[in-house]
Each structure stands twice: as structure tokens, then as C-alpha cells.
C-alpha atoms as a PDB file:
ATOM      1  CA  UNK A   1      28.538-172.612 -12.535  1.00  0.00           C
ATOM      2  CA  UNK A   2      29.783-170.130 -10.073  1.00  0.00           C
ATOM      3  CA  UNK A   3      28.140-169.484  -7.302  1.00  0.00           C
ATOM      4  CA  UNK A   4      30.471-167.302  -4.961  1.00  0.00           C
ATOM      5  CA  UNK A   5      33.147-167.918  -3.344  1.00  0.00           C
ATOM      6  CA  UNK A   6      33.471-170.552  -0.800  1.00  0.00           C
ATOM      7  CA  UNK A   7      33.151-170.312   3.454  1.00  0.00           C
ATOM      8  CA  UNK A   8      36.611-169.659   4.193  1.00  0.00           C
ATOM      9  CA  UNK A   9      38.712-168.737   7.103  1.00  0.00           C
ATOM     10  CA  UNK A  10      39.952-165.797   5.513  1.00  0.00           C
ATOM     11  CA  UNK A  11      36.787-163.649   5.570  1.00  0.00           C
ATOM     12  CA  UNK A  12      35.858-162.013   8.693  1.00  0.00           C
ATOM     13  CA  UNK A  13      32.773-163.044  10.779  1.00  0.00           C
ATOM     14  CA  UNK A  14      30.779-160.177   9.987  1.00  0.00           C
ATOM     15  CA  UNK A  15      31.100-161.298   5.795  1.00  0.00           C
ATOM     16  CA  UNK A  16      30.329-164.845   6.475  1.00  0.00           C
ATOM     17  CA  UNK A  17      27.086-163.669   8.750  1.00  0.00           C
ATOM     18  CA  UNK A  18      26.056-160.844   5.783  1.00  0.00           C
ATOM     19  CA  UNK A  19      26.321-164.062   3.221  1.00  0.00           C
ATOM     20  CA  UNK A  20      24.457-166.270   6.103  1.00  0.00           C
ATOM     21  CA  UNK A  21      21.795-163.336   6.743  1.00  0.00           C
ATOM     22  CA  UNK A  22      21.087-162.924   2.884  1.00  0.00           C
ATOM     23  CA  UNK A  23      21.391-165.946   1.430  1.00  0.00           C
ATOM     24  CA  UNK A  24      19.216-168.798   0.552  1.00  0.00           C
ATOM     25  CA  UNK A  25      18.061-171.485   2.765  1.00  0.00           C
ATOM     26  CA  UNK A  26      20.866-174.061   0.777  1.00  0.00           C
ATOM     27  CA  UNK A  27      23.477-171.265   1.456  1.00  0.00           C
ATOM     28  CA  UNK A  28      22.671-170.568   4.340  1.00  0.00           C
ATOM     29  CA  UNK A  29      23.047-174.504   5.575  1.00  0.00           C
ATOM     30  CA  UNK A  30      26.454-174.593   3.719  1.00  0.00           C
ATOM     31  CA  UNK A  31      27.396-171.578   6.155  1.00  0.00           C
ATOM     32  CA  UNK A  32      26.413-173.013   9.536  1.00  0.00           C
ATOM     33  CA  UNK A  33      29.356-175.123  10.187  1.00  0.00           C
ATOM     34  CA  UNK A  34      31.947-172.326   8.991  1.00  0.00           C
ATOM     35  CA  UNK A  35      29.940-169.715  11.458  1.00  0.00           C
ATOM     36  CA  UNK A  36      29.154-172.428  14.472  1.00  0.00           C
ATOM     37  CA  UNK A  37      33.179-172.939  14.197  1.00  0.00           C
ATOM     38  CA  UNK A  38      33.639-168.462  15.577  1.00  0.00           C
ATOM     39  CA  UNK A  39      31.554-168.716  17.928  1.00  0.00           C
ATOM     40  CA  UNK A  40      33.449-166.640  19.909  1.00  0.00           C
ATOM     41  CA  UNK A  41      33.949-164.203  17.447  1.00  0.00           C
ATOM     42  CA  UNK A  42      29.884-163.963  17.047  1.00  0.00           C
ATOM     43  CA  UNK A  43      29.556-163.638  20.368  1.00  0.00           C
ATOM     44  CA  UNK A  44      31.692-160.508  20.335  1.00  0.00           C
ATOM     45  CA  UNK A  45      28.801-159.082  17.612  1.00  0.00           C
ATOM     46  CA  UNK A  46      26.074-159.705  19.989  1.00  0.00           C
ATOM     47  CA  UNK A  47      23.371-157.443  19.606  1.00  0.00           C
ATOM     48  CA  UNK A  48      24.822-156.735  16.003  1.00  0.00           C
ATOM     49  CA  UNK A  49      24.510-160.492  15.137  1.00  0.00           C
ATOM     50  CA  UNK A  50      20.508-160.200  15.613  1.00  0.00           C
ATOM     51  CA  UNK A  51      20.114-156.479  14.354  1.00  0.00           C
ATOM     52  CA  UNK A  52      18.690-157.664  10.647  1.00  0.00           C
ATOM     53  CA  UNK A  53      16.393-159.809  11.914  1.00  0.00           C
ATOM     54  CA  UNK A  54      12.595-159.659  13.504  1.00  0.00           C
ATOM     55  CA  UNK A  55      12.092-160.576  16.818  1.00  0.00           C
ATOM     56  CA  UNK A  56       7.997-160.903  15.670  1.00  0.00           C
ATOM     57  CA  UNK A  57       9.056-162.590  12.984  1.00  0.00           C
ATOM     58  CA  UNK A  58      10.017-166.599  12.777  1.00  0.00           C
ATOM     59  CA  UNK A  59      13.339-166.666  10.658  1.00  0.00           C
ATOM     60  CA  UNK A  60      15.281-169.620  11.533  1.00  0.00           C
ATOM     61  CA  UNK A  61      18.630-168.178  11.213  1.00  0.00           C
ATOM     62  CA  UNK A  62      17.948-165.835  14.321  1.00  0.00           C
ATOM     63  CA  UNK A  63      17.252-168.982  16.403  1.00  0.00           C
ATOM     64  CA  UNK A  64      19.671-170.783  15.569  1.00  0.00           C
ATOM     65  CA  UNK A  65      22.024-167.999  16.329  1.00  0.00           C
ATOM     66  CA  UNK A  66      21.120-168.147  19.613  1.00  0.00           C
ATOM     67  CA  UNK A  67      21.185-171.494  19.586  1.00  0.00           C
ATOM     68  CA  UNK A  68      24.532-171.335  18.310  1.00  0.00           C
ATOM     69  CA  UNK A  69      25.676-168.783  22.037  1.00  0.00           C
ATOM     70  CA  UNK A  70      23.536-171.260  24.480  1.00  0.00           C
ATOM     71  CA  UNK A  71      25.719-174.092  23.232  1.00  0.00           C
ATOM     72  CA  UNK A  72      29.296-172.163  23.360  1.00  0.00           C
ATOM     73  CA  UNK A  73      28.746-168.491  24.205  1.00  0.00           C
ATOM     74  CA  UNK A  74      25.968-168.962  26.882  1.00  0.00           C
ATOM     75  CA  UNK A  75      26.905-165.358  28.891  1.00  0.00           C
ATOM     76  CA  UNK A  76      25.680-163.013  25.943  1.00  0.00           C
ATOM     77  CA  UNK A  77      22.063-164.277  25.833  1.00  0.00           C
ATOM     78  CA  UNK A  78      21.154-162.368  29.060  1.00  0.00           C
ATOM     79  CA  UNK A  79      21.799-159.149  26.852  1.00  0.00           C
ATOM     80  CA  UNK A  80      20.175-160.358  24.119  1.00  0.00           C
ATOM     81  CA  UNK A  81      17.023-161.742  25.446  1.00  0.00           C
ATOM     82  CA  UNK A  82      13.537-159.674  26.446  1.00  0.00           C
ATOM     83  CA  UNK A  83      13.388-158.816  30.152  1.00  0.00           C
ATOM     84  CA  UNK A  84       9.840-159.346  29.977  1.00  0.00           C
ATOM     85  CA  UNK A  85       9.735-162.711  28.147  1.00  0.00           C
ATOM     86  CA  UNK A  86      13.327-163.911  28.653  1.00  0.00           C
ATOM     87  CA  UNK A  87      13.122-164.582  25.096  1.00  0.00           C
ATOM     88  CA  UNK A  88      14.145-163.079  22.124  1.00  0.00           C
ATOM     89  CA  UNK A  89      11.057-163.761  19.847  1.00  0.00           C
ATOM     90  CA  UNK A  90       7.962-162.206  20.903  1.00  0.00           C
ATOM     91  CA  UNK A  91       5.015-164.545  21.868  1.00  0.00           C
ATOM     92  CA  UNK A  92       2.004-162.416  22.255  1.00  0.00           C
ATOM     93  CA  UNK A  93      -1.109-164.452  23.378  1.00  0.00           C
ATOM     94  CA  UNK A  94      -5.011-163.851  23.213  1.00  0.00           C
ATOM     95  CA  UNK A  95      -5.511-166.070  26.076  1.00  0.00           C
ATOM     96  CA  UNK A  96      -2.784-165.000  28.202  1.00  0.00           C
ATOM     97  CA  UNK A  97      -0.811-168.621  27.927  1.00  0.00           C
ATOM     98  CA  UNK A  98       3.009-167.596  29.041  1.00  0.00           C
ATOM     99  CA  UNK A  99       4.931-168.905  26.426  1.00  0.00           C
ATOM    100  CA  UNK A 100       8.305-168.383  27.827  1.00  0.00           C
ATOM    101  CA  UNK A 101       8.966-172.411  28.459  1.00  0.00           C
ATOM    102  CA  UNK A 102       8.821-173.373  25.110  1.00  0.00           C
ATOM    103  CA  UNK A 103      10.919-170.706  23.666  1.00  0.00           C
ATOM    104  CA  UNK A 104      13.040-171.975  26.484  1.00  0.00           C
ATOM    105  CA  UNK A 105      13.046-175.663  26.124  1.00  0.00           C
ATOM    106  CA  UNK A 106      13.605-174.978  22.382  1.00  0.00           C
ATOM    107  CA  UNK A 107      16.550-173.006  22.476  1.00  0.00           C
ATOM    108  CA  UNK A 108      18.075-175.217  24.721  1.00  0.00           C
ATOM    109  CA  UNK A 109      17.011-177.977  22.342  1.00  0.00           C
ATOM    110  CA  UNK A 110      15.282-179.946  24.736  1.00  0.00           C
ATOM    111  CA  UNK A 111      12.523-180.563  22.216  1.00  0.00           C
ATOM    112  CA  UNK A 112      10.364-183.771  23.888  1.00  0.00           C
ATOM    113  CA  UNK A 113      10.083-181.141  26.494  1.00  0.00           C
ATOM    114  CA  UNK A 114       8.523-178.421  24.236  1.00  0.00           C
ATOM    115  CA  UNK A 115       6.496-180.847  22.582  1.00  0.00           C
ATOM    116  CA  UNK A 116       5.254-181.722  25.664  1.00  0.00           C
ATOM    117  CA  UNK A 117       4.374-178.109  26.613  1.00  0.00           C
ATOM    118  CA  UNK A 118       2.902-177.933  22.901  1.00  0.00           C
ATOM    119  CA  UNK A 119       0.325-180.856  23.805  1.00  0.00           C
ATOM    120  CA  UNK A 120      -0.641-179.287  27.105  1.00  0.00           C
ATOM    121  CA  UNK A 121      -0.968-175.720  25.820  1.00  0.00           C
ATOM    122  CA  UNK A 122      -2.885-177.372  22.961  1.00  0.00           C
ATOM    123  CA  UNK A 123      -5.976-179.096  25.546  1.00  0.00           C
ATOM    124  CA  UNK A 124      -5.901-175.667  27.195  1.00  0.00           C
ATOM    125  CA  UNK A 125      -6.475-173.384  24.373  1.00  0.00           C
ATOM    126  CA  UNK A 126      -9.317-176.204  23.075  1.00  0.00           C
ATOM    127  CA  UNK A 127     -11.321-175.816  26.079  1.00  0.00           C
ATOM    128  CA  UNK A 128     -11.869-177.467  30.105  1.00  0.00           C
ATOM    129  CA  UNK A 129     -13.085-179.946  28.238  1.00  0.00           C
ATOM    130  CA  UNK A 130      -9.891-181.106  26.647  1.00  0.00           C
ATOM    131  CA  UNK A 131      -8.105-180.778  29.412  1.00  0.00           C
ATOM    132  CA  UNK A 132     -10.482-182.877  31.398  1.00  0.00           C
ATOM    133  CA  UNK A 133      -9.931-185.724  29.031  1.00  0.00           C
ATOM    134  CA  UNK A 134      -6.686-185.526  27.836  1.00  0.00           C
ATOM    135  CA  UNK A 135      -7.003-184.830  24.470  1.00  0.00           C
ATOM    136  CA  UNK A 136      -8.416-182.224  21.899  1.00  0.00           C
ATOM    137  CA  UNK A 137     -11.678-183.170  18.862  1.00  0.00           C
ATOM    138  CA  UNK A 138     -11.030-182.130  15.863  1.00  0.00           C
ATOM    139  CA  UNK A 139     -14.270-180.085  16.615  1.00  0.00           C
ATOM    140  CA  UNK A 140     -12.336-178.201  18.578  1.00  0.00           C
ATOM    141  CA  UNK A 141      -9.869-177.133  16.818  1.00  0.00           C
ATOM    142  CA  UNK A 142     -12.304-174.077  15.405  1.00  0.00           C
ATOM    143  CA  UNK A 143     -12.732-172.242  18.496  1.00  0.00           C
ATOM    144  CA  UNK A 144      -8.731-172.405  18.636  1.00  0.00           C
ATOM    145  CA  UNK A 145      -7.582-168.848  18.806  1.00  0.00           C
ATOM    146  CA  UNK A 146      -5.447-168.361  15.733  1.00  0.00           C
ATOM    147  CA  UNK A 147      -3.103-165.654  17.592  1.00  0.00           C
ATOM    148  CA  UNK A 148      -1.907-168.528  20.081  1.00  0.00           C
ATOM    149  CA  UNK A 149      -1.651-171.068  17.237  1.00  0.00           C
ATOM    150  CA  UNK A 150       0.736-168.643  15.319  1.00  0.00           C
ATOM    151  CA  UNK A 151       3.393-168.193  18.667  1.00  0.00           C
ATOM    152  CA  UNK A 152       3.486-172.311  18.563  1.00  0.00           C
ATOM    153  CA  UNK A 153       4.146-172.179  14.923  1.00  0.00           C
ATOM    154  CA  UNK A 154       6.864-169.677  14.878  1.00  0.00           C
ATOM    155  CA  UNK A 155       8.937-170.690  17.293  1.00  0.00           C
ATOM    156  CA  UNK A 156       9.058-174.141  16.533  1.00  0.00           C
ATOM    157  CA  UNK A 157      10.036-172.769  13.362  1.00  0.00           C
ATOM    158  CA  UNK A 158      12.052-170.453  13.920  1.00  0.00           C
ATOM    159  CA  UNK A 159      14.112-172.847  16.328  1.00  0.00           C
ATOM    160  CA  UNK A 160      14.830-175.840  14.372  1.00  0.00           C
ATOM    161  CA  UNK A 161      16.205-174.584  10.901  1.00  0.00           C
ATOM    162  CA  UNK A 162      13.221-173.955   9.527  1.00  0.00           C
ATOM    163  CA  UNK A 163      12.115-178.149   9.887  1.00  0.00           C
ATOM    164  CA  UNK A 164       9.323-178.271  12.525  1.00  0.00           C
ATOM    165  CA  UNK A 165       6.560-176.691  12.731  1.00  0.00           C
ATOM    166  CA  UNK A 166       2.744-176.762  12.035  1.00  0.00           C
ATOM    167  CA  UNK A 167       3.325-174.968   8.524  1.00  0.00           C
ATOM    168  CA  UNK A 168       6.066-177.263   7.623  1.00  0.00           C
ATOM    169  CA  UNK A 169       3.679-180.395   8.319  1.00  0.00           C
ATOM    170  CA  UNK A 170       1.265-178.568   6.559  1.00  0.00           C
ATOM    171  CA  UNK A 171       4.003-178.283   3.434  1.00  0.00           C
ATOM    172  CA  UNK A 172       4.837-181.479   3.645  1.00  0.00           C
ATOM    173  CA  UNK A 173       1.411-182.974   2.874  1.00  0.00           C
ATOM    174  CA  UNK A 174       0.533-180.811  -0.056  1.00  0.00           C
ATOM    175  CA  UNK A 175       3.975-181.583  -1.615  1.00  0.00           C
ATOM    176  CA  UNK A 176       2.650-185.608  -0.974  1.00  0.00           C
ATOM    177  CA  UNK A 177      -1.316-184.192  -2.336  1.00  0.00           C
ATOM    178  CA  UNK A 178      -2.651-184.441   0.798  1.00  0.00           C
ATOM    179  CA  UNK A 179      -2.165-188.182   1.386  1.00  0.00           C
ATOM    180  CA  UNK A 180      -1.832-188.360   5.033  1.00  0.00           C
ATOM    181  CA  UNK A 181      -0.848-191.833   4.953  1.00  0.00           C
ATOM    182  CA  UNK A 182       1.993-191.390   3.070  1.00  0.00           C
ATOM    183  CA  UNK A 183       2.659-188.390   5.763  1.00  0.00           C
ATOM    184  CA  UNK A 184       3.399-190.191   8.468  1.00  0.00           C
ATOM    185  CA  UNK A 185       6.063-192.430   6.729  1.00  0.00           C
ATOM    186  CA  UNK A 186       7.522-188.600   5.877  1.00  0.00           C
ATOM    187  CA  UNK A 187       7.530-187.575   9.338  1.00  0.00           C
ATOM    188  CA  UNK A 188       8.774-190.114  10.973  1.00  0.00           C
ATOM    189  CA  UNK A 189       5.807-191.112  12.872  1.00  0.00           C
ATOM    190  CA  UNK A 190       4.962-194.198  10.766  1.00  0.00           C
ATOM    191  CA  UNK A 191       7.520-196.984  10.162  1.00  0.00           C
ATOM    192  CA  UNK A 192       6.835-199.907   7.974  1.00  0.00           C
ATOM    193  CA  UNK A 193       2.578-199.974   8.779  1.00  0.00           C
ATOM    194  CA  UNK A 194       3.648-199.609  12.426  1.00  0.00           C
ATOM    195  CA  UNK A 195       3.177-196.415  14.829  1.00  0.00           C
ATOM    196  CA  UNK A 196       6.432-195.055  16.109  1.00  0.00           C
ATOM    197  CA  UNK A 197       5.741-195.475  19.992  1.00  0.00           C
ATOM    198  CA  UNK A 198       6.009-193.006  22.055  1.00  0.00           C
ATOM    199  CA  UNK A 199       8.489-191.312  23.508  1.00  0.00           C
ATOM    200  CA  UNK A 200      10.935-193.340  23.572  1.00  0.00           C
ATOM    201  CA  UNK A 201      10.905-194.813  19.574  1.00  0.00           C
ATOM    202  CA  UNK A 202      10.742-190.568  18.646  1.00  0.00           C
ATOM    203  CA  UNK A 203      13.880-188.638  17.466  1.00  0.00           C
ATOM    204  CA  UNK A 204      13.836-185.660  19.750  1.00  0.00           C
ATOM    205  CA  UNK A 205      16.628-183.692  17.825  1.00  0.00           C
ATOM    206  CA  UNK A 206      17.227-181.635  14.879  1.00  0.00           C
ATOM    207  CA  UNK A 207      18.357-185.213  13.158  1.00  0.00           C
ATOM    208  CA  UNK A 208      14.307-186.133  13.601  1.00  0.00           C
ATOM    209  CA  UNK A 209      12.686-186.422   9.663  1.00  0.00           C
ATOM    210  CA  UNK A 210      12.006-182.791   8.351  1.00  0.00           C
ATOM    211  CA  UNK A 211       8.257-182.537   9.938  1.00  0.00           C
ATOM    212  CA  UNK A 212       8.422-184.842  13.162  1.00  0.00           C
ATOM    213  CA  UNK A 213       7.421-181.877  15.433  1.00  0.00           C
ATOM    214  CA  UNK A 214       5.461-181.245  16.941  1.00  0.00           C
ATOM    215  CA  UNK A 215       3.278-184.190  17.875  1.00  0.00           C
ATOM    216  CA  UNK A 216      -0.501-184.652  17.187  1.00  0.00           C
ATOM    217  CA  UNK A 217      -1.758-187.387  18.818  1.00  0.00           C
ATOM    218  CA  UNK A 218      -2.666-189.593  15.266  1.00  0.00           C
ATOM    219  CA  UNK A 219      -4.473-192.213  17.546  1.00  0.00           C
ATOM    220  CA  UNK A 220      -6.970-189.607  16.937  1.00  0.00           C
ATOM    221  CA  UNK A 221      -7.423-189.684  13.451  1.00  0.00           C
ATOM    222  CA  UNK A 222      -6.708-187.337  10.643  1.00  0.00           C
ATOM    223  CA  UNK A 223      -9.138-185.413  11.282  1.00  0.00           C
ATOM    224  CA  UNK A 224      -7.830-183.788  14.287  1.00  0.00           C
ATOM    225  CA  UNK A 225      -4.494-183.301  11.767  1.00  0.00           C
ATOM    226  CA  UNK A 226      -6.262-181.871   9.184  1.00  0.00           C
ATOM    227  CA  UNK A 227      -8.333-179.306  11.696  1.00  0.00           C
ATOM    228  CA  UNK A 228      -5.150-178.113  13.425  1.00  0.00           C
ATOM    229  CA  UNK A 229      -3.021-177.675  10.044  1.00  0.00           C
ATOM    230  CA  UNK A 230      -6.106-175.811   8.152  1.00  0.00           C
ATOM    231  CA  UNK A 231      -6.589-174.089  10.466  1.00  0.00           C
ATOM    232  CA  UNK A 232      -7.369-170.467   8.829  1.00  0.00           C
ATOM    233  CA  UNK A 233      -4.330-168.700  10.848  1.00  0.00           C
ATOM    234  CA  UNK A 234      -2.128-171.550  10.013  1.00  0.00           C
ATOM    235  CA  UNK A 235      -3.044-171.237   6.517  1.00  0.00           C
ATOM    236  CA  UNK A 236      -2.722-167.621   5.852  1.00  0.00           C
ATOM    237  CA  UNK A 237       1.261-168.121   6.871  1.00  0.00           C
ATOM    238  CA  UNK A 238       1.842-170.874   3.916  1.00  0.00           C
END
């Protein structure tokens, strides 16, 4: 079966990113190597190379375009980016939490450190009382505010090809019925009965098991899991 024609040198930059912008998540990851490869010929696009897409939005193909100019074009993202946030995705918060260091940390890949920042932005939006300790309950999760849970979720989705995230955890279990068990084995954090220590045992790149970001700390249980991916704003983006 044909299914168009192939990623070739002879088409221009702008057809290759109209077939990358349109196309299915498959196509689209048949594309990235082709696209990553002009660079410099995106670059030149700039703003153009972002105009389709929604900066309150969490596609992954608009983060890993920029992805694509902070690893070889790095001078165009100060023209692309918000002079409020210095980021190109919005990240509105009820609480006031300045998300600007993860969208960061994740463009730049550095993704143990946004993780990190997840965590700690996690115990604050739970309460003093998480903070205090170190950790969140699961009865805590509730009182959460959904708006700040969403910003997490979309930019660690929108910044790893569509892999991490608190939605794609959340996919991942239903597609295994809910069996959290067999969950961690799927994410990475569970390797033959044993707990993949951290940090150091973790894969802290886009080569990490589809689902291995970000952490939740499963010395706690499954019910803190299960309260932080049901909860009702998470849900309502599945």
C-alpha cells in the first residue's frame, strides 16, 4: 500500500514540515530525522515553523521543534520565546508557581532536573505539610489545584515526543487494565521484582521506556499513583 511519497532531499523544508505538521504521530516520527538533518534551513522559518501550532496547547511536534534550534540553531529561540515566560508554551498557574524552569530544563533536555522541579512543585502545591515532610498522601492529592497539574502535564508532554507525562502514565495503565504492577515493569521503574534505584539506575533521556517521567515516589504506594493520575483535571485531558 501506498502511503506517500518518501522524506527526501528533494522537497523543500517547508513540504517536509506541512507533511510533519499534519501527519500522524508514525509519520510524523518517520520525518524527524529528515527535518533534524535542515536545521538550518528551519531555523531560517522561525516564527513560520511554530505558526500552526498552540502555544496553550501541548503538541509535541512544537517542542521538539524547539528542541530541534536549542541543539543546532540555539540564536532563533530568543525570537521565538515569550518575554514574559521565556518560554514558548504558556504555563498559567492558580497558585502563582513560576514554571519557567521546567519548560527550561526540558527543552534543554535536562530531564532528572525537571523531574526534580516536578517533585518539589508537587509537595508545594499539596500543602506546608508536604513540604515539611518530604513527600505528598495520596489524601492530598484532592486539594491539588487541577490548573497547576495541567502546566506539569503539558509540557512534559509536549517536550518529549509525546512519551512522558502524567496522561501518558495514565494511558499506559488502562492499556495494561489498571494493573499497576505490571506498570512499573512498563515504565521502567520496576526491573525483574526489584525497584530501579534512584537516580542513578533511571534513564533520564528520551531513550527512557515510553512513561518513565515523571517520577512518583512508588515507596509510597499506589495509592498516591492512582490519586495523582485520576485526578479529575488529569482525566478530563485523556
Amino acid at each position: 500500500m501506498i502511503s506517500g511519497p518518501p522524506p527526501s532531499t528533494n522537497q523543500s523544508v517547508e513540504e517536509l514540515l506541512e507533511r510533519f505538521t499534519s501527519g500522524s504521530k508514525r509519520q510524523r516520527l518517520s520525518l524527524v530525522k529528515t527535518i533534524e538533518e535542515r536545521a538550518e534551513e528551519l531555523a531560517a522559518l522561525a516564527q513560520a515553523a511554530l505558526a500552526s501550532f498552540d502555544p496553550e496547547g501541548d503538541d509535541w511536534a512544537a517542542g521538539w521543534i524547539l528542541q530541534v534550534f536549542q541543539r543546532h540553531q540555539p540564536q532563533v529561540l530568543p525570537s521565538l520565546l515569550s518575554s514574559e515566560s521565556s518560554g514558548w508554551f504558556s504555563t498559567p498557574s492558580a497558585v502563582g508557581i513560576d514554571y519557567e524552569p521546567l519548560q527550561r530544563d526540558l527543552l534543554a533536555e535536562n530531564f532528572e532536573e525537571a523531574d526534580r522541579f516536578t517533585s518539589a512543585t508537587l509537595r508545594k502545591l499539596a500543602g506546608p505539610g508536604a513540604e515539611q515532610r518530604g513527600y505528598v498522601y495520596f489524601s492530598e492529592v484532592h486539594a491539588i489545584n487541577g490548573l497547576d497539574l495541567v502546566t506539569i502535564d503539558r509540557l512534559w508532554t509536549a517536550y518529549s515526543q509525546g512519551r512522558f507525562g502524567f496522561t501518558t502514565q495514565a494511558r499506559l495503565l488502562n492499556a495494561l487494565d489498571g494493573r499497576y504492577h505490571s506498570l512499573w515493569t512498563r515504565i521502567g521503574w520496576k526491573h525483574e521484582g526489584t525497584w530501579t534505584r534512584y537516580p542513578g539506575s533511571f534513564t533520564w533521556s528520551l531513550s527512557a521506556p515510553e512513561g518513565h517521567m515523571p517520577l512518583i515516589n512508588q515507596l509510597r504506594g499506589v495509592r498516591l499513583m492512582d490519586a495523582v493520575l485520576h485526578h479529575p483535571s488529569l482525566a478530563a485531558r485523556r
